[in-house]
Protein backbone atom coordinates (compact mmCIF):
# COMPACT_ATOMS: atom_id res chain seq x y z
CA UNK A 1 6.31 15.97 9.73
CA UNK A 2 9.90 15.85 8.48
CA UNK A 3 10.64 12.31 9.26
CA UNK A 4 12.26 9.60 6.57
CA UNK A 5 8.64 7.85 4.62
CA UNK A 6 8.72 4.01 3.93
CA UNK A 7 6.66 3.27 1.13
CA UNK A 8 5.91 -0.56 0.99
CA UNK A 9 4.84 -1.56 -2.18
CA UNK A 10 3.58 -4.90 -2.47
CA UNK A 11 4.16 -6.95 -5.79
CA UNK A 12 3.74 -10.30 -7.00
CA UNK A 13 5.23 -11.22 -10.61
CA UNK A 14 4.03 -8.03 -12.34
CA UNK A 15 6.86 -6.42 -13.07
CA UNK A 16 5.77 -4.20 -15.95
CA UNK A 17 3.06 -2.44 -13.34
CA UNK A 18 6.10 -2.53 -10.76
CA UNK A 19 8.47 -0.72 -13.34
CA UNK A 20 5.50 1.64 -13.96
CA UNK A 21 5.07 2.31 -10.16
CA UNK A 22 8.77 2.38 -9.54
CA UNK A 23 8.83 5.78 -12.56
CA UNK A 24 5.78 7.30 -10.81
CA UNK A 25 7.50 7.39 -7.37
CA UNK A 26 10.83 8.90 -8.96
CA UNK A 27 8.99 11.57 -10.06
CA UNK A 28 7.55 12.95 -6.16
CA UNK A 29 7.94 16.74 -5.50
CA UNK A 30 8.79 15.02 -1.97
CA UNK A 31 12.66 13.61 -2.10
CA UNK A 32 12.59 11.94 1.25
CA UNK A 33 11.58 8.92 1.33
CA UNK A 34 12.53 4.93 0.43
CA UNK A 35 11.09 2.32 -1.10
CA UNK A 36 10.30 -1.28 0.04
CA UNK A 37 9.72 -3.81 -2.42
CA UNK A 38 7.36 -6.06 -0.53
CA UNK A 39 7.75 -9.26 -3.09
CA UNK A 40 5.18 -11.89 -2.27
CA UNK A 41 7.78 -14.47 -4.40
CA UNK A 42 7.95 -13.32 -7.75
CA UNK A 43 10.64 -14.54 -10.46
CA UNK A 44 14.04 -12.83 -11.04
CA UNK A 45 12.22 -10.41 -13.49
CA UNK A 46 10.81 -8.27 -10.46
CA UNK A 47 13.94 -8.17 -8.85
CA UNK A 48 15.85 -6.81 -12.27
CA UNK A 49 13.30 -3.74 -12.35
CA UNK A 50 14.55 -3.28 -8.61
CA UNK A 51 17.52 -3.13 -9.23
CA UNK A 52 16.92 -0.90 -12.46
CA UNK A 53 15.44 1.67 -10.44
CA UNK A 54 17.51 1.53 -6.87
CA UNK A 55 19.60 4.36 -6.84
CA UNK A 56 17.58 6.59 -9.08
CA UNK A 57 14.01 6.34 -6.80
CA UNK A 58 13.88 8.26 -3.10
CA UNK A 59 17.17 7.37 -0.95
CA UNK A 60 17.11 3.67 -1.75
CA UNK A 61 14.95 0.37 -3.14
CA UNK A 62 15.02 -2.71 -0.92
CA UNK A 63 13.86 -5.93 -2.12
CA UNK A 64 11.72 -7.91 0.84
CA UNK A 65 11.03 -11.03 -1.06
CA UNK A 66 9.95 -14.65 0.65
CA UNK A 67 9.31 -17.73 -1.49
CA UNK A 68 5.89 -18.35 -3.19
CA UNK A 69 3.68 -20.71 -1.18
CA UNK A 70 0.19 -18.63 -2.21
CA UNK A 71 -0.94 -15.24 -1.70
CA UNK A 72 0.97 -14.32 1.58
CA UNK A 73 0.35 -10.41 1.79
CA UNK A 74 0.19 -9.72 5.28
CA UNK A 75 3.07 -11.54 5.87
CA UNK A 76 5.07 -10.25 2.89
CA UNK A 77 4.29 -6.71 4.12
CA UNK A 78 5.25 -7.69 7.73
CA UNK A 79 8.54 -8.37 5.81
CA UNK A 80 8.91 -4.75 4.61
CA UNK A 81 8.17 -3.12 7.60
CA UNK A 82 10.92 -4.97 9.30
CA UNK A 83 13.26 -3.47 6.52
CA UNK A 84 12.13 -0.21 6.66
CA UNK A 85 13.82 2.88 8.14
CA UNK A 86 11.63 5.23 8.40
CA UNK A 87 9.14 6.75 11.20
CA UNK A 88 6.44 6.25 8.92
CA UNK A 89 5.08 3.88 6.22
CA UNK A 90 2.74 4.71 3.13
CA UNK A 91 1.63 0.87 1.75
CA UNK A 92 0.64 1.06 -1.51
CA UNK A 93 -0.19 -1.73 -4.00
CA UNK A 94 1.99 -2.65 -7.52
CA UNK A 95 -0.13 -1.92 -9.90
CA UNK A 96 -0.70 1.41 -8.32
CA UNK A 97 0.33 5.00 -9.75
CA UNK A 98 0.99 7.70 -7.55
CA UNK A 99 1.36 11.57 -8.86
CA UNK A 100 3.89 13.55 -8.57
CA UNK A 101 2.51 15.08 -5.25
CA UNK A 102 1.75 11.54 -3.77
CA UNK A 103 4.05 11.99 -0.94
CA UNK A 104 3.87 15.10 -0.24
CA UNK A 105 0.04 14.67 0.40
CA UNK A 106 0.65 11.67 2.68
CA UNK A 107 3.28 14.05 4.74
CA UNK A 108 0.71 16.85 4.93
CA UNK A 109 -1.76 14.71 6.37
CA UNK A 110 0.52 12.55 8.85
CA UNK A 111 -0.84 13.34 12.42
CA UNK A 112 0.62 11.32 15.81
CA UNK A 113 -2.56 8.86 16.62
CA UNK A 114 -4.56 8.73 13.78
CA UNK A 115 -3.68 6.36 10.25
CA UNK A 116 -4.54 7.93 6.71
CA UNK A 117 -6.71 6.02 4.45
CA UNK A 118 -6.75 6.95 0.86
CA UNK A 119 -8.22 6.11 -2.49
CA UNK A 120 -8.49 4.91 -5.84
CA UNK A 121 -9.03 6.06 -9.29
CA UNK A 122 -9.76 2.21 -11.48
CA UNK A 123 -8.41 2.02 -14.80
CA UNK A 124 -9.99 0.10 -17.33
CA UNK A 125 -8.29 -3.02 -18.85
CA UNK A 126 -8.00 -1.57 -22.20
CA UNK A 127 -6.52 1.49 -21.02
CA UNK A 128 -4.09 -0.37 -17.96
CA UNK A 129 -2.53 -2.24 -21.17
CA UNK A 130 -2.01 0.96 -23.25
CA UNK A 131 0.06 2.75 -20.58
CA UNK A 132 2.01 -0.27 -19.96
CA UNK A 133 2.84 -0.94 -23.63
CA UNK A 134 3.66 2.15 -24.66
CA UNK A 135 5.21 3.30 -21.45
CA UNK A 136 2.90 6.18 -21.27
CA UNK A 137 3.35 8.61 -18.24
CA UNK A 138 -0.32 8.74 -16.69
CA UNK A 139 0.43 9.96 -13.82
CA UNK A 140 1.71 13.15 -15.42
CA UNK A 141 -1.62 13.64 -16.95
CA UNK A 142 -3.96 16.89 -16.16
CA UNK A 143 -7.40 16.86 -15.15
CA UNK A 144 -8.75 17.27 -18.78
CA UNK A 145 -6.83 14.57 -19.80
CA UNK A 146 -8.78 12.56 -17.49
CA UNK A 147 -12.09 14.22 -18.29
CA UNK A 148 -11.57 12.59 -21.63
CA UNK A 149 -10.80 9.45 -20.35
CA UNK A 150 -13.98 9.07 -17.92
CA UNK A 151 -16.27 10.53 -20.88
CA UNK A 152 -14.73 7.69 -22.71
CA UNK A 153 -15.58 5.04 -20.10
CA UNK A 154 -11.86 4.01 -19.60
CA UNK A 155 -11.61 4.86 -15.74
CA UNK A 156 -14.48 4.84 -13.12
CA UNK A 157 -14.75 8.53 -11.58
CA UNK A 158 -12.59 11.65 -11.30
CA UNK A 159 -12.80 12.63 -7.68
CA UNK A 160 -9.55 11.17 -6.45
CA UNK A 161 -8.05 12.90 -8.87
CA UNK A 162 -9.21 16.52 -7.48
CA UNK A 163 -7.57 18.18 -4.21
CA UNK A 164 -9.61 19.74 -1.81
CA UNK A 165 -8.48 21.20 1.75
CA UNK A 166 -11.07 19.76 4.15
CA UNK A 167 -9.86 20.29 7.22
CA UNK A 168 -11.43 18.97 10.37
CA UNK A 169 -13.71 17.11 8.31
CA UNK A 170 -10.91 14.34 7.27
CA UNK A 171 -11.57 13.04 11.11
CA UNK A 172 -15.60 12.34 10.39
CA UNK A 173 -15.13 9.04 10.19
CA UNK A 174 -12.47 8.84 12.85
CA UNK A 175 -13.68 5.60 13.85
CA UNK A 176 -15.45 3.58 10.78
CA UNK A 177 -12.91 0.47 10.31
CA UNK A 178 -14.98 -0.27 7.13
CA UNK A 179 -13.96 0.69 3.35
CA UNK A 180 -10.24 0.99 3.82
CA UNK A 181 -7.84 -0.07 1.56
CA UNK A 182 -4.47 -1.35 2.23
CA UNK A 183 -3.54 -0.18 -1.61
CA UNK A 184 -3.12 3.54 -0.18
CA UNK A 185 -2.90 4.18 3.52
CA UNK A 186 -0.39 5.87 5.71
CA UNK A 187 0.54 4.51 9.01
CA UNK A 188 3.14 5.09 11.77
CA UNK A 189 5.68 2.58 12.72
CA UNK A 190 5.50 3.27 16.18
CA UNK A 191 1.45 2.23 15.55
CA UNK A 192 2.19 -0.86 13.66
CA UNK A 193 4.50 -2.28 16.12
CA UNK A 194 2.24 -1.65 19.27
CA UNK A 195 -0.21 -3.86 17.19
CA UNK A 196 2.26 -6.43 16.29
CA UNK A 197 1.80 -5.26 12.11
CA UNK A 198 -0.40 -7.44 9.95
CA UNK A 199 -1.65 -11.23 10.94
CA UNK A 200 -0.01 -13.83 8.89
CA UNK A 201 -2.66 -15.55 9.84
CA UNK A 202 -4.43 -14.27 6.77
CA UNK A 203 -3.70 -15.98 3.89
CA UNK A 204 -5.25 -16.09 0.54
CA UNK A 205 -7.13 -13.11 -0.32
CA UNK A 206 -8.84 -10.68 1.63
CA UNK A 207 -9.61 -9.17 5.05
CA UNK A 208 -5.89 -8.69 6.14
CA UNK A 209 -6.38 -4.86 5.75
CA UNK A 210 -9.42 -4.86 7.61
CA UNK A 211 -7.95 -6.98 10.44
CA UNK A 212 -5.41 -4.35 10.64
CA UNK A 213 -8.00 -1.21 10.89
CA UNK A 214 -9.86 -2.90 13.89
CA UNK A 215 -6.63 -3.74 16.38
CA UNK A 216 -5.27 0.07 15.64
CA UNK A 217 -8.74 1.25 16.64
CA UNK A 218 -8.69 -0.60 19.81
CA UNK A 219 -4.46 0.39 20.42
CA UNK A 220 -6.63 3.98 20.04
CA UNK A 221 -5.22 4.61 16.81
CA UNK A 222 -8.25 6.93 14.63
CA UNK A 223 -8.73 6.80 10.74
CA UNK A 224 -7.89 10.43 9.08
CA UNK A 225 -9.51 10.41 4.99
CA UNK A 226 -7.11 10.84 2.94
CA UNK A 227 -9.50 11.46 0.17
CA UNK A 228 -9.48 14.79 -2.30
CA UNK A 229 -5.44 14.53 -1.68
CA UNK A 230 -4.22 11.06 -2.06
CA UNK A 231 -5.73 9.45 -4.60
CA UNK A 232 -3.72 6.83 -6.98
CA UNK A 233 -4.13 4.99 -10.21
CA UNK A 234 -5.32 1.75 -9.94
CA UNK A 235 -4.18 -0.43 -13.40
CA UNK A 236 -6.37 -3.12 -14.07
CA UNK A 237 -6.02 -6.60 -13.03
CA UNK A 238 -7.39 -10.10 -13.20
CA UNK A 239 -9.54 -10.80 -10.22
CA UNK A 240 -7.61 -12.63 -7.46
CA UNK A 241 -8.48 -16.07 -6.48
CA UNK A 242 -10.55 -15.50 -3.70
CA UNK A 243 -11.19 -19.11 -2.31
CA UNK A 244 -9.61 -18.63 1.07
CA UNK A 245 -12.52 -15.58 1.61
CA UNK A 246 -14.80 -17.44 3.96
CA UNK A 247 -11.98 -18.83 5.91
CA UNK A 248 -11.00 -15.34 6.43
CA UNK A 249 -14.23 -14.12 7.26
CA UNK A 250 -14.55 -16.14 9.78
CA UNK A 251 -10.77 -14.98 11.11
CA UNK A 252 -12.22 -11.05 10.76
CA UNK A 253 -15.70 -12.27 12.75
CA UNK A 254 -13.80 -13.48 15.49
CA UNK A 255 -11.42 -10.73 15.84
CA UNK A 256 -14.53 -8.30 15.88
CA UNK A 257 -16.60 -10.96 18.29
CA UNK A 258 -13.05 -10.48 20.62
CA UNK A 259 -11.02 -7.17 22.15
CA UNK A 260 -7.53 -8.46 20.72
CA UNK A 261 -5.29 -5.35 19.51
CA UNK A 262 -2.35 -7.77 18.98
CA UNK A 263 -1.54 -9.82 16.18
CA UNK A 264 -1.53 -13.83 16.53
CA UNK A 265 1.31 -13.82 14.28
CA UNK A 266 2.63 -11.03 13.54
CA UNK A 267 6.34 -9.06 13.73
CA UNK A 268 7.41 -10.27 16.72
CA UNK A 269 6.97 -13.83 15.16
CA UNK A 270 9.09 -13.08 12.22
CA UNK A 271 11.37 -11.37 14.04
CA UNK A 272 12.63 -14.77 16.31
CA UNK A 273 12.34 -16.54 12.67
CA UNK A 274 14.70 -13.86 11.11
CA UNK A 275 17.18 -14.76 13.81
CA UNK A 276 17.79 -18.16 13.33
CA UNK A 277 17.23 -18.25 9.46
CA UNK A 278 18.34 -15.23 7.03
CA UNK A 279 15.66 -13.02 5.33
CA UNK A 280 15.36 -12.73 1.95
CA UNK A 281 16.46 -8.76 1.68
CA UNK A 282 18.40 -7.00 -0.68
């Protein structure tokens, strides 16, 4: 696959982990690609780091930003993908480090009908405050760095952090909707449109990922691992206020109780909004 990569990065007033990101994506062995800021209404010092780093990060940096009425994720996202260029988009949290073969991985494993899902290596709060303090390049580390750093207790496991060529047995679990995360998956555009992208319809934490999984399932879209390639650093964060979760449980039952691939509110929607009002992209 030699198409442009869109990688959406979603942010909301962290703008130390965004810088951090923002470094660990200029550093990819893979040039092509862009970046979209996917700004769920953060304060003028996000959109300073973008600007820091547009120009010096893939082809470009665009800032998607909408104002802040709560955690609006799926809708932010929906944003992004709207601004984005490319054939295919790698969403990826901002608080979320990527090495330098991140993309590269992601391009490897980017196959017509099937979404990658990746994973996670968690950082512990002591050591998420160190890199960002001292500006420390983690993602650079080696493997016995990181030995050091899980015999210490300051991240959760190695095995994202290894590579392994699996083959045919990335499509085991070709159609388990269950235990992806939004924070690392690659999807194509083409994919995200037939489903109308993410349901604005969930807002406040949780499930919008999920939602997602289930309608490309049903469009006939499969689930590829993207584990023993992929994997990213995850810095620590304050647990998000998760008050809306029953409400969206109960949107995610009746989606699975249902057979609907489209979204109830999803790209189409902004798109007749963006025409009458401007969009807040830089």
């Amino acid at each position: 696959m030699s198409d442009l990569i869109s990688i959406i990065v979603a942010t909301y007033n962290r703008p130390d982990a965004l810088d951090a990101v923002l470094r660990s994506l200029a550093r990819q062995t893979d040039p092509d690609f862009e970046v979209i800021v996917a700004d769920d209404g953060s304060t003028s010092d996000t959109k300073a780091v973008i600007d820091h780093w547009n120009g010096r990060v893939g082809r470009r940096v665009v800032h998607a930003w909408h104002a802040d009425e709560g955690f609006r994720l799926a809708e932010i996202r929906n944003r992004a993908i709207l601004a984005a260029a490319g054939d295919y988009c790698i969403f990826l949290d901002g608080d979320c480090l990527v090495r330098p073969n991140f993309i590269a991985a992601h391009r490897v494993l980017a196959e017509r009908g099937w979404f990658v899902a990746g994973n996670r290596v968690l950082l512990s709060r002591e050591l998420s405050e160190r890199i960002l303090r001292e500006r420390l390049t983690a993602e650079r580390w080696d493997i016995w760095h990181w030995l050091r750093q899980r015999l210490g207790g300051k991240i959760n496991r190695l095995a994202p952090l290894f590579a392994l060529p699996l083959g045919p047995l990335r499509k085991l679990r070709a159609r388990a909707w269950r235990g992806g995360r939004g924070a690392n998956i690659g999807v194509w555009r083409a994919d995200l449109v037939a489903i109308d992208g993410f349901d604005c319809d969930f807002a406040g934490w949780g499930r919008e990922d999920s939602d997602v999984f289930v309608r490309l399932m049903r469009a006939g879209v499969r689930r590829k691992d993207g584990r023993w390639a992929t994997g990213v650093l995850h810095l620590w964060h304050p647990e998000a206020d998760r008050s809306r979760l029953p409400e969206n449980d109960l949107r995610l039952e009746q989606v699975l109780s249902g057979d609907r691939v489209v979204a109830t509110k999803g790209l189409s929607t902004l798109r007749e909004e963006q025409t009458k009002t401007p969009t807040g992209v830089h």
